[in-house]
N, C-alpha and C. Protein backbone atom coordinates (compact mmCIF):
# COMPACT_ATOMS: atom_id res chain seq x y z
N UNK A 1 -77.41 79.25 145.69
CA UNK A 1 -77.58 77.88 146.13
C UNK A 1 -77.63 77.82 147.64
N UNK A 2 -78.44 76.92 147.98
CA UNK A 2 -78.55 76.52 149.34
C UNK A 2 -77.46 75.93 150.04
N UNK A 3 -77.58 75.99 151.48
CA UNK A 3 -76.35 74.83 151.74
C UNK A 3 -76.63 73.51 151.58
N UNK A 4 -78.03 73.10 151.85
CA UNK A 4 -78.08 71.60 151.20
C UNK A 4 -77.76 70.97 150.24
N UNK A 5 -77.82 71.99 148.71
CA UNK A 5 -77.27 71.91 147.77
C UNK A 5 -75.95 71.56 147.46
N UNK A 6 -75.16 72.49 148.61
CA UNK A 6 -73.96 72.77 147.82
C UNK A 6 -73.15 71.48 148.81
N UNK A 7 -74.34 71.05 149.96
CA UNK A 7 -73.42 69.90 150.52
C UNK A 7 -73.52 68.21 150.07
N UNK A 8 -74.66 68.34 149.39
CA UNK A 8 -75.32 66.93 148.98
C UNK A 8 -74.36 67.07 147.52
N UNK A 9 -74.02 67.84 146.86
CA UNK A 9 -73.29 67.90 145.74
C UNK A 9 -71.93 66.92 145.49
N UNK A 10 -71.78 65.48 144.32
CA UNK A 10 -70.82 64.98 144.53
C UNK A 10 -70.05 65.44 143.29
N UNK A 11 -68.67 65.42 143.96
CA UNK A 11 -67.51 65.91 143.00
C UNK A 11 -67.05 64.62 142.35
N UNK A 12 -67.05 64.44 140.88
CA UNK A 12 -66.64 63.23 140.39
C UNK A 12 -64.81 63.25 141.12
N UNK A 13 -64.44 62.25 140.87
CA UNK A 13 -63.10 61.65 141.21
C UNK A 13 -62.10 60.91 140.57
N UNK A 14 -60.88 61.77 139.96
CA UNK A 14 -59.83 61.13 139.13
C UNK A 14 -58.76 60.84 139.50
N UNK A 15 -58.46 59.68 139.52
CA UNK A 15 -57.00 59.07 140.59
C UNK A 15 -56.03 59.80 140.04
N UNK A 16 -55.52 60.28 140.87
CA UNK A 16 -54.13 60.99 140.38
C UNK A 16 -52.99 60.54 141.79
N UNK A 17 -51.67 60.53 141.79
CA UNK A 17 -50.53 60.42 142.33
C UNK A 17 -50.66 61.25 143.23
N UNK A 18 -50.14 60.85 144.62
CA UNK A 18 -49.56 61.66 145.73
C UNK A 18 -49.02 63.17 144.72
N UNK A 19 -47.65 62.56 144.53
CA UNK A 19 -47.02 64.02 144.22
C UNK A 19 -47.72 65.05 142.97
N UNK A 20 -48.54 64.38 141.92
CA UNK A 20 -49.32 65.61 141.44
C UNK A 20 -50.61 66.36 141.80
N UNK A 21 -51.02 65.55 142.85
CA UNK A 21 -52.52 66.25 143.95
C UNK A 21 -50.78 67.25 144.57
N UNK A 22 -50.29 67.10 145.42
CA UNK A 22 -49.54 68.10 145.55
C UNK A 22 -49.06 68.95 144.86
N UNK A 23 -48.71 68.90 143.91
CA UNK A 23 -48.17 69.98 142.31
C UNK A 23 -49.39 71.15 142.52
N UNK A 24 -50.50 70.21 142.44
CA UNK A 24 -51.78 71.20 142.07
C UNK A 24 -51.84 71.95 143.13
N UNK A 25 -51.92 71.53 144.58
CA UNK A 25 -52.55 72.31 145.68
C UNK A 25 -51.42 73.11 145.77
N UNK A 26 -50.34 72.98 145.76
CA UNK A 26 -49.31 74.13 145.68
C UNK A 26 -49.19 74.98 144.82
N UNK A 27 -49.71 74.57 143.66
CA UNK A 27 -49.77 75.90 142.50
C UNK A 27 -51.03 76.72 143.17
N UNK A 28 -51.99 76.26 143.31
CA UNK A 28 -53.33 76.28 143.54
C UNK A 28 -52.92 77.91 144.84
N UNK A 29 -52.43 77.27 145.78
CA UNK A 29 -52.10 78.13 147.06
C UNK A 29 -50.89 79.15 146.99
N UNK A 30 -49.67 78.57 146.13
CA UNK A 30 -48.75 80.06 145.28
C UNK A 30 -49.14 80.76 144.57
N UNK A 31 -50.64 81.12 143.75
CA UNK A 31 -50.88 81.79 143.10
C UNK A 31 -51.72 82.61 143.60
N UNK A 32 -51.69 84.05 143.92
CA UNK A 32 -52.65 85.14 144.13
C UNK A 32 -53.87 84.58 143.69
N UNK A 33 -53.67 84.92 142.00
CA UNK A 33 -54.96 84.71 141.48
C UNK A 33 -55.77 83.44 141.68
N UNK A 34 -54.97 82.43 142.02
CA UNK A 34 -56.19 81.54 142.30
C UNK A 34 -56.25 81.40 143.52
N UNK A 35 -55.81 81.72 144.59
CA UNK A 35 -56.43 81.93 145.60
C UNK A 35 -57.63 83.09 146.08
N UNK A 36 -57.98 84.09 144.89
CA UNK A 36 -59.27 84.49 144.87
C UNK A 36 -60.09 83.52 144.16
N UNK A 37 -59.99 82.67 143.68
CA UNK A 37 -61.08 81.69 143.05
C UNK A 37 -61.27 80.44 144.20
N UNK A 38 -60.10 79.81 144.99
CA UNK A 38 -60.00 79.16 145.69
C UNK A 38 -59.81 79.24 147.25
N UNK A 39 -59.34 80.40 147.65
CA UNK A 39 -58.69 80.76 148.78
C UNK A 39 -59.83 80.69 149.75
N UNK A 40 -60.91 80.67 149.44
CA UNK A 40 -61.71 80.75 150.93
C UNK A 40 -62.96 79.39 150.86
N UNK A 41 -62.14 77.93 150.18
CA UNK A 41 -62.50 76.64 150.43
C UNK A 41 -61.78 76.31 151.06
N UNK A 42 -62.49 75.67 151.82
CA UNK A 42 -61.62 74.71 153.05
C UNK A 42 -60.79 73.35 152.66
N UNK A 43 -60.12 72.90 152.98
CA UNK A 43 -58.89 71.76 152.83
C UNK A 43 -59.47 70.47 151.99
N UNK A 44 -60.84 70.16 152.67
CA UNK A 44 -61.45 69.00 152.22
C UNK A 44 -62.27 69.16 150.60
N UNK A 45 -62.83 70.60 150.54
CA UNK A 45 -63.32 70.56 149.39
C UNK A 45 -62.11 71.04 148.46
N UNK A 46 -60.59 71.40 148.96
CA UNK A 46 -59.54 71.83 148.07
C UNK A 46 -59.58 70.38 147.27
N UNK A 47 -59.24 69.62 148.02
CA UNK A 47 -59.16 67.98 148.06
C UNK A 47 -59.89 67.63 147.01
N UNK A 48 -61.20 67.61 147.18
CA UNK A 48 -62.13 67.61 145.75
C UNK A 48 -62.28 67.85 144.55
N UNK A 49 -61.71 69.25 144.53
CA UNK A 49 -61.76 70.24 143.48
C UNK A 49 -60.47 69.31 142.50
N UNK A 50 -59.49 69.06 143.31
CA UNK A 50 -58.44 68.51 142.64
C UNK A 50 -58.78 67.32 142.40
N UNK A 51 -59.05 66.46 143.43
CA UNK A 51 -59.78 65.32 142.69
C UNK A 51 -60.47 65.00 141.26
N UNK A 52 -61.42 66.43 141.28
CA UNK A 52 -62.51 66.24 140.23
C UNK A 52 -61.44 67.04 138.86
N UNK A 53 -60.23 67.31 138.93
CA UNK A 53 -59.54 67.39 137.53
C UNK A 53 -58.92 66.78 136.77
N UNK A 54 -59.40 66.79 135.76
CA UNK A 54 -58.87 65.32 134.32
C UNK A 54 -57.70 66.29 133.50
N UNK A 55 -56.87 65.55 133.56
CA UNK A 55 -55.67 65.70 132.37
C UNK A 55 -56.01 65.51 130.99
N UNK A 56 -55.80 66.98 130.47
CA UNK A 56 -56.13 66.76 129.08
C UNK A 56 -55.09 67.48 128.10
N UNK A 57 -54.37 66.67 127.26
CA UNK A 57 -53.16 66.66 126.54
C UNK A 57 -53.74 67.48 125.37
N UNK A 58 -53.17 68.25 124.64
CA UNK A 58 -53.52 69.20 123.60
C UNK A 58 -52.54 69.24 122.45
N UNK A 59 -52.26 69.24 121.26
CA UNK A 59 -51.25 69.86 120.42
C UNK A 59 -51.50 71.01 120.07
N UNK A 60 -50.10 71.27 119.43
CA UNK A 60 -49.59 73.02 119.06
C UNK A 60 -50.82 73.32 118.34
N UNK A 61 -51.15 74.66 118.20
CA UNK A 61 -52.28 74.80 117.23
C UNK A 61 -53.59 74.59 117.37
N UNK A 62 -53.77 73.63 118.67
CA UNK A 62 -55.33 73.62 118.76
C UNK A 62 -55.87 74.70 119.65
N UNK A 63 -57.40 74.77 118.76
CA UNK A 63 -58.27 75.82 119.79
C UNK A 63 -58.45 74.96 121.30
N UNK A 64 -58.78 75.85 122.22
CA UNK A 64 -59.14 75.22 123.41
C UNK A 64 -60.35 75.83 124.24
N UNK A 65 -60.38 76.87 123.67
CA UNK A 65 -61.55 77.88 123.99
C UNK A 65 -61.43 78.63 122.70
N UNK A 66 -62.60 79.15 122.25
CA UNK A 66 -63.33 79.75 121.24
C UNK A 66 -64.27 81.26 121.83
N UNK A 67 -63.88 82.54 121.55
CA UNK A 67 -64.32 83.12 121.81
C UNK A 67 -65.60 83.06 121.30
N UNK A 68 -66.86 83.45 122.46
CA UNK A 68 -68.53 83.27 122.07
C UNK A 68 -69.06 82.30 122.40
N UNK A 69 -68.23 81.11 122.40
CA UNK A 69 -68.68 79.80 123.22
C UNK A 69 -69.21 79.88 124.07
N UNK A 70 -70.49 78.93 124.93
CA UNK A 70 -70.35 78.45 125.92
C UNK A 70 -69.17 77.87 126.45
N UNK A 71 -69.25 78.30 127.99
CA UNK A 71 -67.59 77.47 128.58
C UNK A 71 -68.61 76.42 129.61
N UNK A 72 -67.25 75.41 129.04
CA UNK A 72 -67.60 74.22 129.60
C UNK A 72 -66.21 73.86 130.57
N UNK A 73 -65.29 74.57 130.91
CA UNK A 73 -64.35 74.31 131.64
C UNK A 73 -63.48 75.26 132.10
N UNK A 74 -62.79 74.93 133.26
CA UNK A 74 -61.53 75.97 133.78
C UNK A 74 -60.30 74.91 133.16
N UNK A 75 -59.47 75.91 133.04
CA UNK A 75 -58.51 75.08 132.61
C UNK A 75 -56.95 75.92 133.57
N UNK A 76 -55.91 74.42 133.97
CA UNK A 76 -54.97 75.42 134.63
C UNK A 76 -54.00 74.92 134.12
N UNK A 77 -52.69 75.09 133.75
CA UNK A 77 -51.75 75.02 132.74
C UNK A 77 -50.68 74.16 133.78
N UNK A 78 -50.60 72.96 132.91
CA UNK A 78 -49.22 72.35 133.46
C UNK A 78 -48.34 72.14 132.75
N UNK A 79 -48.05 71.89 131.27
CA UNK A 79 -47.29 71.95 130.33
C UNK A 79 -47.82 72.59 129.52
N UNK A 80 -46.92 73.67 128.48
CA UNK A 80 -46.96 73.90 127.36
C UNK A 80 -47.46 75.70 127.58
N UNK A 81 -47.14 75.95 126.46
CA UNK A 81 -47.47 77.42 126.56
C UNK A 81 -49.36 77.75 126.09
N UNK A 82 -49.57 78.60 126.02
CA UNK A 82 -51.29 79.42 125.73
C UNK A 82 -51.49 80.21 125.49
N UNK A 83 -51.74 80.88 123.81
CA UNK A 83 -52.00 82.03 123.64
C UNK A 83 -53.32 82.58 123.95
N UNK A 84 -53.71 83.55 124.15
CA UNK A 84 -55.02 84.09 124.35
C UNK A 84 -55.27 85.23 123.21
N UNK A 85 -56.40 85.59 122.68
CA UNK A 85 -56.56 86.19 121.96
C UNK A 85 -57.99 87.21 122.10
N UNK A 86 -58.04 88.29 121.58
CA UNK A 86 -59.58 88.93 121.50
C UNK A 86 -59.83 89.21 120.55
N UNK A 87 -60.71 88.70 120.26
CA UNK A 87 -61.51 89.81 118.77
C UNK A 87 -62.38 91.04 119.20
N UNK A 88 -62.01 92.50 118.95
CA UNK A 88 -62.76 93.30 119.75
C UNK A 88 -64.23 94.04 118.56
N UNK A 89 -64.18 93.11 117.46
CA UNK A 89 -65.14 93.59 116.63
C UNK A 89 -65.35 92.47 115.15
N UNK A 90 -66.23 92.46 115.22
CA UNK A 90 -66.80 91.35 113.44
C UNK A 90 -66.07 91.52 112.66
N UNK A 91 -65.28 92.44 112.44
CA UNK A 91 -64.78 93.34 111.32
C UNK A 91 -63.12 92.55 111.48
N UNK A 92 -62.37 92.57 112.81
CA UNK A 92 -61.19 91.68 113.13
C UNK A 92 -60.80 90.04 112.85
N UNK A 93 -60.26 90.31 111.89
CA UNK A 93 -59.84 88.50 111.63
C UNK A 93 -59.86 87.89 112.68
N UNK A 94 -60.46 86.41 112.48
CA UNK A 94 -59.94 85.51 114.31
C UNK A 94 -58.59 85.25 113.69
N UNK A 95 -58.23 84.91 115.43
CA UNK A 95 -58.73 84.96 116.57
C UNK A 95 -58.49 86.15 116.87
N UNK A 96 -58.00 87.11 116.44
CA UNK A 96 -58.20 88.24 117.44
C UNK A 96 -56.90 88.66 117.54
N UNK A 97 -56.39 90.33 118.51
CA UNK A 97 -55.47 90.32 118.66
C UNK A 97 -54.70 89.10 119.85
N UNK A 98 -53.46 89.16 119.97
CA UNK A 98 -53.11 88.79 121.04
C UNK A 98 -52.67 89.60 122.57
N UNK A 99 -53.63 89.07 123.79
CA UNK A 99 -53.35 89.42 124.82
C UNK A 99 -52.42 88.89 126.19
N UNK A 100 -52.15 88.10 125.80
CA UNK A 100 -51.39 87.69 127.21
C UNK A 100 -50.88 85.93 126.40
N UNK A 101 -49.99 85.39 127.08
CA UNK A 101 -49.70 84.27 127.01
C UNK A 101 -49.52 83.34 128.04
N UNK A 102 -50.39 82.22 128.49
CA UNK A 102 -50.10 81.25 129.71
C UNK A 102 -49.65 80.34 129.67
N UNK A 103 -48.24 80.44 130.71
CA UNK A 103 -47.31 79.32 130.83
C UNK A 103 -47.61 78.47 132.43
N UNK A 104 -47.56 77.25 132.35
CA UNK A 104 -47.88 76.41 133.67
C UNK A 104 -47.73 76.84 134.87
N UNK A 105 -48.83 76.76 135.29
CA UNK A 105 -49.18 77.54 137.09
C UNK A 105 -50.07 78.42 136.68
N UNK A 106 -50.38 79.26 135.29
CA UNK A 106 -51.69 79.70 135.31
C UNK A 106 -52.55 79.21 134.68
N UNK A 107 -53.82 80.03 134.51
CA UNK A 107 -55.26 79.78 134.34
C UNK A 107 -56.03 80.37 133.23
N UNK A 108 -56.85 79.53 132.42
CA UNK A 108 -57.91 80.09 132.06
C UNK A 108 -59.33 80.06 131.75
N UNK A 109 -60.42 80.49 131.56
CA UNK A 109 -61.62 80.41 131.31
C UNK A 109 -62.45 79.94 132.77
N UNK A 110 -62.50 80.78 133.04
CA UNK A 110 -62.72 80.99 135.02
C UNK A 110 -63.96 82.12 134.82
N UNK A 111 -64.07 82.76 133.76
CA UNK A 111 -64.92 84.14 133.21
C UNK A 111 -66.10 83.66 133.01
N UNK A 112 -66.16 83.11 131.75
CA UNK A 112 -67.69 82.22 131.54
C UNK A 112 -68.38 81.73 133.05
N UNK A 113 -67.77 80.77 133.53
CA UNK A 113 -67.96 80.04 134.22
C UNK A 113 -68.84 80.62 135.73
N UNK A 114 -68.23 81.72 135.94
CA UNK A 114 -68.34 82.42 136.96
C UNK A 114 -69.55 83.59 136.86
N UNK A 115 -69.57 84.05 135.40
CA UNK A 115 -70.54 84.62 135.29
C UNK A 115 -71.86 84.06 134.41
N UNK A 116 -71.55 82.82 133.96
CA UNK A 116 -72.66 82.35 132.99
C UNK A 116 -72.36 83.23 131.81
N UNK A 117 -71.79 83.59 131.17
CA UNK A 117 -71.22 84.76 129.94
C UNK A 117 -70.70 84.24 129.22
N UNK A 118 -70.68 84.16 127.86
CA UNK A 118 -69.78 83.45 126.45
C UNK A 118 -68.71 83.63 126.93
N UNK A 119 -67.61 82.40 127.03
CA UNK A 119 -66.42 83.23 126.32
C UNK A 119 -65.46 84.03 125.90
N UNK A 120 -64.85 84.76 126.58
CA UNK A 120 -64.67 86.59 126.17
C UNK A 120 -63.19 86.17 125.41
N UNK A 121 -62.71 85.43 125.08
CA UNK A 121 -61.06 85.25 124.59
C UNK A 121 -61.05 83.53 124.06
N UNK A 122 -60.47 83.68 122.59
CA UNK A 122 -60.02 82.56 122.18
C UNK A 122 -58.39 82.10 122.85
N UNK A 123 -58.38 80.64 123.15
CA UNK A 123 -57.18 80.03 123.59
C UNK A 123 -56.65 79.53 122.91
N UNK A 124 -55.12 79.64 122.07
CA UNK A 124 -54.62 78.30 121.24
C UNK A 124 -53.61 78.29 121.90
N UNK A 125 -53.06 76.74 122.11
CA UNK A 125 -52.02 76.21 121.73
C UNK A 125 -51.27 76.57 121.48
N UNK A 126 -49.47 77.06 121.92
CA UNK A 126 -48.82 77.58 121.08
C UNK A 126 -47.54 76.36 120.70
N UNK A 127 -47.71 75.65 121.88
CA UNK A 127 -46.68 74.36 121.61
C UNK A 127 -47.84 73.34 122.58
N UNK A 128 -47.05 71.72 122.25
CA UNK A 128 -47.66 71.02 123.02
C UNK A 128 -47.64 70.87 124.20
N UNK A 129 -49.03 70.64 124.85
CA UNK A 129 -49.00 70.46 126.78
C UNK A 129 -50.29 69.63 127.14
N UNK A 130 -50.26 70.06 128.47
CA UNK A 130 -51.16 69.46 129.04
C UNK A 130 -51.82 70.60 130.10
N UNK A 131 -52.92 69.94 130.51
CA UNK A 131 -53.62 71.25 130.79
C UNK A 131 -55.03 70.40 132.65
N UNK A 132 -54.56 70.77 133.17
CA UNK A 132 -55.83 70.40 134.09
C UNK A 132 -57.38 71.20 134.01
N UNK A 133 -58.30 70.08 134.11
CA UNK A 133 -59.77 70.76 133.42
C UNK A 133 -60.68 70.08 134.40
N UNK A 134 -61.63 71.56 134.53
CA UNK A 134 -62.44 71.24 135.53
C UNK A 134 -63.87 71.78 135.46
N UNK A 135 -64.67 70.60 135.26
CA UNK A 135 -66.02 70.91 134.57
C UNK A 135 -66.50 71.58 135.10
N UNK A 136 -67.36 72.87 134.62
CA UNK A 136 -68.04 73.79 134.55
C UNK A 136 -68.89 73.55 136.03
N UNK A 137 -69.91 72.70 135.86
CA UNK A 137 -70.11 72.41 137.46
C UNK A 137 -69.61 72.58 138.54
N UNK A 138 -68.62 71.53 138.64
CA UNK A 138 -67.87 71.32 139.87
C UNK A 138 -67.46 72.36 139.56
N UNK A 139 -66.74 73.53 139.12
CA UNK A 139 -66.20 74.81 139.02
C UNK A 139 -66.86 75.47 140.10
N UNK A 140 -68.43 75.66 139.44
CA UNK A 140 -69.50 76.27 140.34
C UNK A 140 -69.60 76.25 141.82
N UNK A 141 -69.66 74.70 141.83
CA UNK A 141 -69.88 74.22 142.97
C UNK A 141 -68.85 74.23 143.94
N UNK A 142 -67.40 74.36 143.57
CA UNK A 142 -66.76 74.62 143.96
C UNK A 142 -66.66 75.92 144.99
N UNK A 143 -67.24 77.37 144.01
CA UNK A 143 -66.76 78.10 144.75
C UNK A 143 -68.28 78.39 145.85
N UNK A 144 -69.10 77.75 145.46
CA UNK A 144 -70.50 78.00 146.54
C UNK A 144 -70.40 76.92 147.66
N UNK A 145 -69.10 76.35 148.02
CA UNK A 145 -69.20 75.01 148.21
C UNK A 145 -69.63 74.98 149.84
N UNK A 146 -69.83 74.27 150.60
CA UNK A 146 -70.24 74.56 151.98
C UNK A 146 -69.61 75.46 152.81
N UNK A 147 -68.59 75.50 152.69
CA UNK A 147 -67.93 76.72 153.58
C UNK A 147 -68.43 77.85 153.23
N UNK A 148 -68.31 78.06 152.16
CA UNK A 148 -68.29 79.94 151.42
C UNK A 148 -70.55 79.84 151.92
N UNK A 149 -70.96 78.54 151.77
CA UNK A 149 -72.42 79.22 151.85
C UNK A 149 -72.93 79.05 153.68
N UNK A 150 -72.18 78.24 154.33
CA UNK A 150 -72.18 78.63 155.59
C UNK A 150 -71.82 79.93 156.14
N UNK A 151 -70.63 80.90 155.61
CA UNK A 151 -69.82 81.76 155.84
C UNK A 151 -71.31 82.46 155.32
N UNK A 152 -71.96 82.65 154.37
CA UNK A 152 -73.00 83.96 154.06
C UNK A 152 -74.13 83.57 155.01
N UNK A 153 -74.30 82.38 155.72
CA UNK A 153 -75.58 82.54 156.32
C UNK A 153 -74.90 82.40 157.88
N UNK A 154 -73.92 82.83 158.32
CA UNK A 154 -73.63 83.26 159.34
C UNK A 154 -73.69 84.59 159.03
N UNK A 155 -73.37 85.09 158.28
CA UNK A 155 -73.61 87.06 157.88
C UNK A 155 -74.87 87.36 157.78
N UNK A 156 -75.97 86.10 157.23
CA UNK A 156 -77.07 86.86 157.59
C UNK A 156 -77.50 86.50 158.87
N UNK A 157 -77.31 85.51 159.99
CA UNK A 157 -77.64 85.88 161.03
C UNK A 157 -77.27 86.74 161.94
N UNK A 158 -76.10 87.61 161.95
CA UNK A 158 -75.71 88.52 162.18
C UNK A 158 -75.97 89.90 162.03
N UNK A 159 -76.45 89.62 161.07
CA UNK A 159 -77.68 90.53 159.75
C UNK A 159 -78.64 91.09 160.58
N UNK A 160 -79.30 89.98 161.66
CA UNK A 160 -80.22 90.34 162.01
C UNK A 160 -80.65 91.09 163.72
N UNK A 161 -79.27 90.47 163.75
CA UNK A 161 -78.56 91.06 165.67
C UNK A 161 -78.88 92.47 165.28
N UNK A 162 -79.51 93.08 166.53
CA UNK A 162 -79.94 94.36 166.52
C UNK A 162 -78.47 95.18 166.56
N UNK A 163 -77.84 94.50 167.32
CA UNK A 163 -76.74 95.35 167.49
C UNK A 163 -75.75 95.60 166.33
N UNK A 164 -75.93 94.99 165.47
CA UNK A 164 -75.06 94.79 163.79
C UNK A 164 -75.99 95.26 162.98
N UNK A 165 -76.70 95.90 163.38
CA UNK A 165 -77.84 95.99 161.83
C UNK A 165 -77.25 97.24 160.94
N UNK A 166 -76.94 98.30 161.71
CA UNK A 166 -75.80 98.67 160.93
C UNK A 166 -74.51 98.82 159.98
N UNK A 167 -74.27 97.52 159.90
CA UNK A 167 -73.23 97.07 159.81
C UNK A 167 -73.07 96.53 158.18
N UNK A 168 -72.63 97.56 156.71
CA UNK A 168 -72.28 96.88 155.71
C UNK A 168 -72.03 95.56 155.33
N UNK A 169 -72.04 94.90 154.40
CA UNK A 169 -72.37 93.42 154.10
C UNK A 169 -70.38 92.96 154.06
N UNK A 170 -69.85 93.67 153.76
CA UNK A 170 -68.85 93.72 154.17
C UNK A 170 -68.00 93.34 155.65
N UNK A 171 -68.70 94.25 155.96
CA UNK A 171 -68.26 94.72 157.46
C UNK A 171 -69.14 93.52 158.39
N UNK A 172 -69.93 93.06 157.51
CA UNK A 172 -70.61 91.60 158.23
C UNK A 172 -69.70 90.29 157.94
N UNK A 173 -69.02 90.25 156.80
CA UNK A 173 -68.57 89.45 155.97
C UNK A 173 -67.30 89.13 157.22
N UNK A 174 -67.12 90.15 157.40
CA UNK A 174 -65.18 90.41 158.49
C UNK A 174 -65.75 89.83 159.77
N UNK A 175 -66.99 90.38 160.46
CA UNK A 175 -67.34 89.86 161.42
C UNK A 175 -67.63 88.43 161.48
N UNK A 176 -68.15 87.59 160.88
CA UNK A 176 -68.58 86.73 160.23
C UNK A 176 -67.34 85.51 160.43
N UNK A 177 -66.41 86.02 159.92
CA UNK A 177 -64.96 85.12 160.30
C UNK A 177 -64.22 85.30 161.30
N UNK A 178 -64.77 86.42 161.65
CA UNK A 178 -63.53 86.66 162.76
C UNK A 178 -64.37 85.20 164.14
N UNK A 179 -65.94 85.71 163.80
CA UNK A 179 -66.71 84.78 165.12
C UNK A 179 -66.64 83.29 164.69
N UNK A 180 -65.86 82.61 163.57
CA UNK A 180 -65.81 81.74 163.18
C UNK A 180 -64.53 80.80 163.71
């Protein structure tokens, strides 16, 4: 995506409370892992991202992701527990074995989303919660969002400095912020 794209792009908007836009951006920024999904948007589109997430209440037992699906959402855990599951063959009863379990402050279905790819793990329910969800789009758009596509087209003008032409996409990437 272009930067025009990713700046003309509007993030829908769900009123939420002072103190749970804070809940989120603090989980959001205590967590390693989502600070590789988030960590290199800037303040205003953090702002957004949270904005654009709807509370969605679940009971024990329900699917929430379906392995093979299209994904239509990230989801980040504020109440209730989450089993995850794989089926590693046709032949394996669903859902699958079990791999991991998510309790509030983490995440899932960030996979699809990121790569355009089914699905790779069914989600149930293991008790009731609630869950923050964030459409597939704005997901996208999120992480291409003006910063991250300014940040690559300062690397490619740098790209083109005779004196950097050497210089791994990496090693452009470092330069890139540091001149920022």
């Amino acid at each position: 995506l272009n930067l025009a794209i990713a700046q003309s792009y509007v993030f829908p908007f769900y009123e939420k409370d002072l103190a749970t836009v804070e809940r989120i951006k603090n989980t959001i920024r205590d967590s390693e892992k989502l600070q590789v999904l988030f960590g290199a948007v800037g303040e205003e589109t953090l702002m957004k991202v949270i904005g654009a997430m709807t509370l969605r209440f679940v009971q024990a037992g329900e699917t929430i992701i379906q392995q093979g699906t299209d994904g239509d959402a990230f989801y980040l855990v504020e109440t209730g527990m989450f089993e995850i599951f794989v089926r590693r063959s046709e032949e394996e009863p669903f859902p699958g074995g079990q791999v991991m379990t998510c309790i509030p402050g983490q995440f899932f279905g960030e996979l699809a989303l990121m790569y355009n790819a089914p699905r790779a793990a069914t989600v149930i329910a293991s008790t009731e919660g609630s869950l923050w969800a964030l459409d597939r789009q704005t997901f996208q758009m999120s992480l291409v969002s003006g910063d991250n596509v300014a940040k690559g087209e300062h690397e490619d003008f740098l790209a083109e400095v005779p004196l950097f032409s050497s210089l791994t996409r990496l090693e452009l990437k470092n330069l890139a912020e540091v001149v920022q």
